[in-house]
Structure formats: structure tokens, C-alpha cells
N, C-alpha and C. Protein backbone atom coordinates (compact mmCIF):
# COMPACT_ATOMS: atom_id res chain seq x y z
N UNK A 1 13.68 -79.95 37.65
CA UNK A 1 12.49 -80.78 37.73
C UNK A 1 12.45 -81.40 39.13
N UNK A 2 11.51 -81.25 40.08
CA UNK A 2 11.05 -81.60 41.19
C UNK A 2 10.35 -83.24 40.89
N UNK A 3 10.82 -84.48 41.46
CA UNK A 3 10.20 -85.36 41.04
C UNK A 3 9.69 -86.21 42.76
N UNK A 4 8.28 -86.27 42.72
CA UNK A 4 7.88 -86.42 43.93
C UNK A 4 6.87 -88.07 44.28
N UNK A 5 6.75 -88.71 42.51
CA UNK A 5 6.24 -89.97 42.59
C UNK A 5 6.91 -90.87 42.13
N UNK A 6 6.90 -91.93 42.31
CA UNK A 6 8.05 -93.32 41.76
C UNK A 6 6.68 -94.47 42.12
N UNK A 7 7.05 -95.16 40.46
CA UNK A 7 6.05 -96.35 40.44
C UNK A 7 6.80 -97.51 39.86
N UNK A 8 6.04 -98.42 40.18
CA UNK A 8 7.12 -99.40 39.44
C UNK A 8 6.33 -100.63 38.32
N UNK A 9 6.79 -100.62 37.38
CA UNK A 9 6.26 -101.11 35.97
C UNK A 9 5.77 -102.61 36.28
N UNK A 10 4.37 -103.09 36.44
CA UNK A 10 3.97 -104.10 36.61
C UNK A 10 3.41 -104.92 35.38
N UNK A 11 3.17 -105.98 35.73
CA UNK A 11 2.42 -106.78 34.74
C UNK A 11 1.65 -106.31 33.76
N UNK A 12 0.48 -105.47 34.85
CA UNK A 12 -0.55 -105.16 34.30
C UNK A 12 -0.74 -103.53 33.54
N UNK A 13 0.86 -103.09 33.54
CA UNK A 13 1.05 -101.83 32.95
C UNK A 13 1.54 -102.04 31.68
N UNK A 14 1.42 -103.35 31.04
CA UNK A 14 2.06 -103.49 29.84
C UNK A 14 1.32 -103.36 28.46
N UNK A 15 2.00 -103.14 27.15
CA UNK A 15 1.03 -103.57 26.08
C UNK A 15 1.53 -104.70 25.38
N UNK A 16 1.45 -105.04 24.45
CA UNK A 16 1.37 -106.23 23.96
C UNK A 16 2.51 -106.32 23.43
N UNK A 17 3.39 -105.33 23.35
CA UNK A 17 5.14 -105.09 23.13
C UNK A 17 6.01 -105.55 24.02
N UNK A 18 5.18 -105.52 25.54
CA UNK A 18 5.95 -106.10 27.11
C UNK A 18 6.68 -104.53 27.30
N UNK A 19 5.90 -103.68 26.48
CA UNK A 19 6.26 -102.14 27.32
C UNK A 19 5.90 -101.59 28.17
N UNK A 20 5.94 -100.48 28.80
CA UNK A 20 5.12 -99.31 29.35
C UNK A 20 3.85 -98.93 28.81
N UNK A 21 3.11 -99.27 28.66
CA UNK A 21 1.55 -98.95 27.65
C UNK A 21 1.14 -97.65 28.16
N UNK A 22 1.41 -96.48 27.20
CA UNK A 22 1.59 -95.58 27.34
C UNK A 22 0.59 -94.84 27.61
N UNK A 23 -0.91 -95.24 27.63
CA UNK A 23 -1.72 -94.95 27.99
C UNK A 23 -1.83 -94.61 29.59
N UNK A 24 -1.32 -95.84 30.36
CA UNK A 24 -1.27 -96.23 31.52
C UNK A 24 -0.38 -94.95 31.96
N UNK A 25 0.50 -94.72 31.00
CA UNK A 25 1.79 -93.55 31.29
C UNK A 25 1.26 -92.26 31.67
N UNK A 26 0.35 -92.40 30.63
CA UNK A 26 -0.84 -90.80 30.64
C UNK A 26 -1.28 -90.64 31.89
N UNK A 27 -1.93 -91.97 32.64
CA UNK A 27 -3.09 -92.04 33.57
C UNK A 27 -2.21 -91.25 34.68
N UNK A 28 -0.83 -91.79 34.69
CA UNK A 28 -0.21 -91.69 36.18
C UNK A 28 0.35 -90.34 36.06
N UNK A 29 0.57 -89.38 34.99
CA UNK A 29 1.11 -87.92 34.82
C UNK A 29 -0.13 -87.42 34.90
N UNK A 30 -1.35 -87.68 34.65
CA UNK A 30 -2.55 -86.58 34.69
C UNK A 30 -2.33 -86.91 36.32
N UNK A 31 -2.20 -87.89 36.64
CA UNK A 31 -2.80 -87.86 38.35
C UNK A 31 -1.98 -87.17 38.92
N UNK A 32 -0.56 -87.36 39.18
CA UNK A 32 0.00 -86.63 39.76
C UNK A 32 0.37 -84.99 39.35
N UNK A 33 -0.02 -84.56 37.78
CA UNK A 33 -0.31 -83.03 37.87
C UNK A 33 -1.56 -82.80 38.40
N UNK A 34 -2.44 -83.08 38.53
CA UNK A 34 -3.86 -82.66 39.70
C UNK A 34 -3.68 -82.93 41.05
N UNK A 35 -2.47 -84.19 41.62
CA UNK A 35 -2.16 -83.87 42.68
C UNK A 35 -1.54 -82.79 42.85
N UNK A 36 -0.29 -82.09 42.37
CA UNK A 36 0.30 -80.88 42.32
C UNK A 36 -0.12 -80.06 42.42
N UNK A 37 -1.21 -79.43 41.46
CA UNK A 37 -1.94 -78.70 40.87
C UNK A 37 -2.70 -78.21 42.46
N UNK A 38 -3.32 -79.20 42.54
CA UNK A 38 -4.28 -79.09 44.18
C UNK A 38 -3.68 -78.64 45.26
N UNK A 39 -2.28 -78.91 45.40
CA UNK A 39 -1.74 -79.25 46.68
C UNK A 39 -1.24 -77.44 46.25
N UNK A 40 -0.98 -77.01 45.44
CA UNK A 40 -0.52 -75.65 45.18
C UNK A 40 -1.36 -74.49 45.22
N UNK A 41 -2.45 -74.55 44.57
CA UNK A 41 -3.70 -73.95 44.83
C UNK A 41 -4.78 -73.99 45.90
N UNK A 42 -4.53 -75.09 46.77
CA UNK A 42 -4.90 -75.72 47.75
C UNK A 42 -6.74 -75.55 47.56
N UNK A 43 -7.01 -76.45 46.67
CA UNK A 43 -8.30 -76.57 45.99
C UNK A 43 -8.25 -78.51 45.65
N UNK A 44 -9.04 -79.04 46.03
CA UNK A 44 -9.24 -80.24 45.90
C UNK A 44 -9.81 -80.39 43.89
N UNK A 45 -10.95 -79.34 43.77
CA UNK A 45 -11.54 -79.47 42.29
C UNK A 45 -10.68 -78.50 41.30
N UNK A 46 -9.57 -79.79 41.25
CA UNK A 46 -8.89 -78.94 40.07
C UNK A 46 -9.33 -80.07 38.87
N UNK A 47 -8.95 -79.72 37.31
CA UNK A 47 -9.60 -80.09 36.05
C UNK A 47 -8.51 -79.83 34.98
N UNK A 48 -8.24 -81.21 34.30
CA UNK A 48 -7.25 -81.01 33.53
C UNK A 48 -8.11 -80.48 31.72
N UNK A 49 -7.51 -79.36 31.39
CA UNK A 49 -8.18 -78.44 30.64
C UNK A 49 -6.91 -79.28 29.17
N UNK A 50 -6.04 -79.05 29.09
CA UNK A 50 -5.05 -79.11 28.33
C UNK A 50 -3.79 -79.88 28.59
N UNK A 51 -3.00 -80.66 27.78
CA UNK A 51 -2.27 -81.58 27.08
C UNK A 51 -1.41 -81.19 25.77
N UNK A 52 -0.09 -80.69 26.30
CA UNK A 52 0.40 -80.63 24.63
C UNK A 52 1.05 -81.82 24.36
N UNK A 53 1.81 -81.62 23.06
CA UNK A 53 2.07 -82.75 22.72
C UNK A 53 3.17 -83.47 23.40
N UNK A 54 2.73 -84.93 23.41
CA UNK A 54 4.05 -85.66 24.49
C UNK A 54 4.91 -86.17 23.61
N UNK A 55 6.05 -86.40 23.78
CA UNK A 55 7.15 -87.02 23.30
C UNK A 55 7.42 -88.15 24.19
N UNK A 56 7.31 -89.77 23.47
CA UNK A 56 7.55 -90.65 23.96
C UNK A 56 9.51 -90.87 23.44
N UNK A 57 10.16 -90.75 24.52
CA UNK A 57 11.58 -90.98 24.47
C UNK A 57 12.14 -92.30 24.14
N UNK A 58 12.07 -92.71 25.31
CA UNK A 58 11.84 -94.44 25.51
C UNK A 58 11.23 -95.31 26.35
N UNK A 59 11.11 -96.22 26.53
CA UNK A 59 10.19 -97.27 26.85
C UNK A 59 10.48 -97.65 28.34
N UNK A 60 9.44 -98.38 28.71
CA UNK A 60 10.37 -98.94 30.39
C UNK A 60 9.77 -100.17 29.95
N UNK A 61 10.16 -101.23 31.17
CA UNK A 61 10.04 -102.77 31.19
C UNK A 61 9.41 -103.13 32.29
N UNK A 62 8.46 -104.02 32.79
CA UNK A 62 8.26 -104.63 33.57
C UNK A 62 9.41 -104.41 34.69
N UNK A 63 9.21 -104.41 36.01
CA UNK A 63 10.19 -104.06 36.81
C UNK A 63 10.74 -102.87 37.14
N UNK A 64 10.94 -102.11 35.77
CA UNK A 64 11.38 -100.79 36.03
C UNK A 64 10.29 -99.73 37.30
N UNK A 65 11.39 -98.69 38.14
CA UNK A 65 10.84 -98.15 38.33
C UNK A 65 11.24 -96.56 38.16
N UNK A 66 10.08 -96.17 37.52
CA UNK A 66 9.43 -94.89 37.07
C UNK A 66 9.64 -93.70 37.96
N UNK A 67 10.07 -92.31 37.80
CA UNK A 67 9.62 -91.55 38.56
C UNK A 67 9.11 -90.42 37.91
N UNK A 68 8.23 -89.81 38.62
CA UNK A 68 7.14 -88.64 37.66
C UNK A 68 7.53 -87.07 38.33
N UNK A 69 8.51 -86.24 37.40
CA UNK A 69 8.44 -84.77 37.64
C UNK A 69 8.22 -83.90 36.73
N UNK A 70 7.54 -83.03 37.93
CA UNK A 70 6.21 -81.90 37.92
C UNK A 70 7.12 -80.48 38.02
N UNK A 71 6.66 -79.61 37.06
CA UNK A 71 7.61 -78.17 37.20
C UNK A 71 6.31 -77.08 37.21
N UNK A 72 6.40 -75.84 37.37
CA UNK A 72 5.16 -74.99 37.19
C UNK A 72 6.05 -74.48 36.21
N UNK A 73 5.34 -73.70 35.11
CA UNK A 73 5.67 -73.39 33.98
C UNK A 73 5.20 -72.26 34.36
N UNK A 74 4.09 -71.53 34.90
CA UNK A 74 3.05 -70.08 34.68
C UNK A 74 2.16 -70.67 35.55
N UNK A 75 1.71 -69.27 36.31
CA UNK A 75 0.46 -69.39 37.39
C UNK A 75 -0.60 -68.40 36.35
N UNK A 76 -1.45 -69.09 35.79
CA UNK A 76 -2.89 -67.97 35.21
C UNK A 76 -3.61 -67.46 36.12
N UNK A 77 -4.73 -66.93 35.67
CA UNK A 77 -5.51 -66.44 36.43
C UNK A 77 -6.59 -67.36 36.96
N UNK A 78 -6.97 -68.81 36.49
CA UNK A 78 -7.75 -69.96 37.39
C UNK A 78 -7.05 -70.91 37.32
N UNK A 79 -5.95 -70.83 36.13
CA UNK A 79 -5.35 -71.99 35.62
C UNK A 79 -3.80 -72.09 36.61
N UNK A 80 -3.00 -73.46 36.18
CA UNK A 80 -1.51 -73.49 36.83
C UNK A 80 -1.05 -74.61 35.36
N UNK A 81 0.24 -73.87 34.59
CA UNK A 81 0.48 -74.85 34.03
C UNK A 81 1.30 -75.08 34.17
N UNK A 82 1.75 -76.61 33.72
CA UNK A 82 2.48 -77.53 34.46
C UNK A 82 3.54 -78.12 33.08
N UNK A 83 5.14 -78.81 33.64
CA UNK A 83 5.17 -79.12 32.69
C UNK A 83 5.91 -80.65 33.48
N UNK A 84 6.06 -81.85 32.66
CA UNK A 84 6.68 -82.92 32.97
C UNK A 84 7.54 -83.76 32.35
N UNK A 85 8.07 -84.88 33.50
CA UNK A 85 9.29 -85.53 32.95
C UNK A 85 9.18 -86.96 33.93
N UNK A 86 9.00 -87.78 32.43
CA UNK A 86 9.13 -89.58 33.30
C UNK A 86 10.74 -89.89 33.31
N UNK A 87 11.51 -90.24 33.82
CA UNK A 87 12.51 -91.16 33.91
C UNK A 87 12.30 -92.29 34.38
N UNK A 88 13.42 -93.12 34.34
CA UNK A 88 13.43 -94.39 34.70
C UNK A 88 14.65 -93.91 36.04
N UNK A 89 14.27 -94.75 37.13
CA UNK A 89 14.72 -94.03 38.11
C UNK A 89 16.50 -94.22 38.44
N UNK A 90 16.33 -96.04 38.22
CA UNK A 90 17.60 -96.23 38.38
C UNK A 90 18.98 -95.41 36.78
N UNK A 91 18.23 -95.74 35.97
CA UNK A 91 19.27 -95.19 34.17
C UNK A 91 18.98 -93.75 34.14
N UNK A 92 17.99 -93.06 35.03
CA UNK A 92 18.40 -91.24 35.02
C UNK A 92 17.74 -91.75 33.63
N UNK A 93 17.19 -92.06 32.47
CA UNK A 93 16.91 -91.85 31.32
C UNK A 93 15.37 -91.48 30.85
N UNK A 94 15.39 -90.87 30.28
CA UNK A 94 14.26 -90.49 30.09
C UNK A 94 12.99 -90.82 29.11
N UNK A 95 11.73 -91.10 29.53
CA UNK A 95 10.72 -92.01 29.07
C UNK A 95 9.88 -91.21 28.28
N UNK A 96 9.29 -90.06 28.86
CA UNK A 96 8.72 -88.96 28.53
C UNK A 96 8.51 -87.90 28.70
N UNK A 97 8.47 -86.67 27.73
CA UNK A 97 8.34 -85.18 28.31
C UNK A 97 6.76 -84.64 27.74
N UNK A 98 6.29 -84.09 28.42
CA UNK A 98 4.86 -83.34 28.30
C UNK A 98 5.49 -82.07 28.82
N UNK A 99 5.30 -81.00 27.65
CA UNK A 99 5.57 -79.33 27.60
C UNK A 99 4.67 -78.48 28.40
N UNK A 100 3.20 -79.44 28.50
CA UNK A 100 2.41 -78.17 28.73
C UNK A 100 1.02 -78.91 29.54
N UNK A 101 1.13 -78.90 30.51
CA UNK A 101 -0.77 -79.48 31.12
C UNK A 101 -0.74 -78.33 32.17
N UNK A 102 -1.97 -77.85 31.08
CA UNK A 102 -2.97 -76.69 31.94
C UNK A 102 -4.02 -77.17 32.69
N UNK A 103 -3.80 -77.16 34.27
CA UNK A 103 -4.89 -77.35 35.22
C UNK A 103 -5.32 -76.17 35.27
N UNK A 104 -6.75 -76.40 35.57
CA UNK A 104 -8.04 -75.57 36.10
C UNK A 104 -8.35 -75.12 37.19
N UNK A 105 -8.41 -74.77 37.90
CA UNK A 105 -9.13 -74.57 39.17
C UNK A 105 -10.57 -74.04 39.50
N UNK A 106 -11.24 -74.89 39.86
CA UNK A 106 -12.81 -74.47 39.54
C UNK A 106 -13.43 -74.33 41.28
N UNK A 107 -14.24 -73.68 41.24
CA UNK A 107 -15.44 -73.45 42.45
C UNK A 107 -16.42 -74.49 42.42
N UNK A 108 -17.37 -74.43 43.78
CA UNK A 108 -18.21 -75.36 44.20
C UNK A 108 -18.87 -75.70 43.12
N UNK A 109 -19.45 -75.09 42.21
CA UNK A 109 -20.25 -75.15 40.96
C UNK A 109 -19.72 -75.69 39.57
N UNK A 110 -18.23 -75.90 39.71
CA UNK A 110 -17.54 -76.40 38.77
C UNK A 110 -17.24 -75.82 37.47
N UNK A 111 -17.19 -74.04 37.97
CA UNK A 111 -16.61 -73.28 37.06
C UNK A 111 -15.18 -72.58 37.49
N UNK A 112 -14.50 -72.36 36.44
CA UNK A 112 -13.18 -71.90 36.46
C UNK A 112 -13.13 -70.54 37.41
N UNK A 113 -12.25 -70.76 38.28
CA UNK A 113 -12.21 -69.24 39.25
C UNK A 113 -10.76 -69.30 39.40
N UNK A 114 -10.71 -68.17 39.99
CA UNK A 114 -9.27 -67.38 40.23
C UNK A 114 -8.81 -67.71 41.34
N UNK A 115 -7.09 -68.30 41.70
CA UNK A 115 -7.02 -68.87 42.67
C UNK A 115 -5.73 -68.15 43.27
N UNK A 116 -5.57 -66.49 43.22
CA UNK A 116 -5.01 -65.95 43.91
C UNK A 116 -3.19 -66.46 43.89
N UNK A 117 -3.20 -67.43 43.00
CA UNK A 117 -1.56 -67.55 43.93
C UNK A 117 -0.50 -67.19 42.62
N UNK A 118 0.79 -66.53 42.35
CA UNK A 118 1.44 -66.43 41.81
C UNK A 118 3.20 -66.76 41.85
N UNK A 119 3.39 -67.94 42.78
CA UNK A 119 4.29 -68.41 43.00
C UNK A 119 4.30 -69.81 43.84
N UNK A 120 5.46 -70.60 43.67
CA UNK A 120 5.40 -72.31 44.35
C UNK A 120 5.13 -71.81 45.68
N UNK A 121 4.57 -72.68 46.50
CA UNK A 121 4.48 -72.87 47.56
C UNK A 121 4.60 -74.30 48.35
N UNK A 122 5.39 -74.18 49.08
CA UNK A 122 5.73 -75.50 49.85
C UNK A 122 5.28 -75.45 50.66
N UNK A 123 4.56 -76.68 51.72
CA UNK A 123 3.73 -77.00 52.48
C UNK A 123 4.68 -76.87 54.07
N UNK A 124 5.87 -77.07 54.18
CA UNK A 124 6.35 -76.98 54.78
C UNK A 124 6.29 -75.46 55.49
N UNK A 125 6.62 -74.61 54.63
CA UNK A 125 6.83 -73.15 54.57
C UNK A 125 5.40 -72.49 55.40
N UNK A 126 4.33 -73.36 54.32
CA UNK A 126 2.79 -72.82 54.87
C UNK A 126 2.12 -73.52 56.14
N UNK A 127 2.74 -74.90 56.85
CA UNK A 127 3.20 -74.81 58.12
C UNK A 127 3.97 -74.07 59.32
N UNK A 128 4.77 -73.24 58.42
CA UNK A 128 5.61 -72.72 59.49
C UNK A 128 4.95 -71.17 59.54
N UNK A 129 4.44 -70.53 58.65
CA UNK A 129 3.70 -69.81 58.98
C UNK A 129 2.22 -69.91 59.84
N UNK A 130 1.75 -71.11 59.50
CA UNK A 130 -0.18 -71.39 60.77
C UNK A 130 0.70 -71.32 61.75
N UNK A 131 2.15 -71.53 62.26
CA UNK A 131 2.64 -71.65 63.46
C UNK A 131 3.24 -70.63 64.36
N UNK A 132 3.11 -69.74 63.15
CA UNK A 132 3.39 -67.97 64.48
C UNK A 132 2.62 -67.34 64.32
């Protein structure tokens, strides 16, 4: 698991338990699989199509900070699916796993198209190639 965001559990991320309000949990894994998603397909209008089921592990606290990793599971033919993992950064323990978010990749018109790629690509790599 590649983990490339870290947040840290505020006030206003809580529910009425003084948890992680897991909603909030959702918000920050859809975002950073469409950041992924984009940065791989190198398409800004990507579209989260699918969500399997999440398993809430355990909880974080106020203070805690979070980190969010992103794996590619399968490159489709418009789609990239993705799979993830919250820990808590300092206890290595784990908050939540999501098996399966299928991003989209859509055209100017905001239909699903084919985005040519069938393996990770690092930005680094696709720098060093514009460079010879």
C-alpha cells in the first residue's frame, strides 16, 4: 500500500461519539482516489462510479493523525480500480479498508472513454522521459 496523504483528526471531524465521523472518512478517501485516479490517467474529469463495501476497523480521536493508502487493483478499459487503507499514522493501526472504488474516466462531454494506460505510472519516470 502506497500511502501519499496524512490528515489530522480535528474538532470539526467528529461525531457525537468524539470519533472520526465516518462520513468525513468517506469524503477524504473519495478525494484522494480521484486525486490518484487523475494523476494516473492524467485526466482531470475522472468520476467515482463505485464503492464496495467498507469495513470500519477502528476509530481515531481528535488529534490523531490519519494517513490515506491508494493501491491500483486493475486498469479497465475507461475505468482504474482502486483499492484502500486508513491507518492511524503514529499506532500503524488500522481505521479502514475499502476493497474496491472504481474511477471513471470520462471526455469533454462527460462520457466514459478509454484511457489507454495499463500499468502505474510515476510522475517522476514521466519526467524523465519529456526530458530526452
Amino acid at each position: 500500500m502506497r500511502y501519499h496523504t496524512r490528515k489530522i483528526v480535528k474538532p470539526g471531524d467528529l461525531n457525537p461519539n468524539n470519533t472520526l465521523f465516518g462520513g468525513r472518512l468517506l469524503e477524504w478517501i473519495d478525494e484522494e482516489a480521484a486525486l490518484y485516479a487523475g494523476i494516473q490517467l492524467e485526466n482531470r474529469r475522472i468520476v467515482t462510479k463505485y464503492m464496495s463495501e467498507i469495513n470500519f476497523v477502528s476509530s481515531a480521536v481528535q488529534g490523531d493523525i490519519v494517513e490515506i493508502g491508494i493501491d491500483v487493483v486493475k486498469f479497465g478499459k475507461s475505468s482504474l480500480i482502486l483499492k484502500c487503507e486508513v491507518r492511524n499514522k503514529l499506532t500503524r493501526k488500522t481505521i479502514i479498508k475499502v476493497e474496491n472504488i472504481t474511477m471513471v474516466n470520462l471526455n469533454e462531454e462527460g462520457r466514459p472513454t478509454p484511457h489507454g494506460k495499463t500499468k502505474i505510472e510515476y510522475v517522476k519516470d514521466r519526467l524523465e522521459l519529456s526530458q530526452n
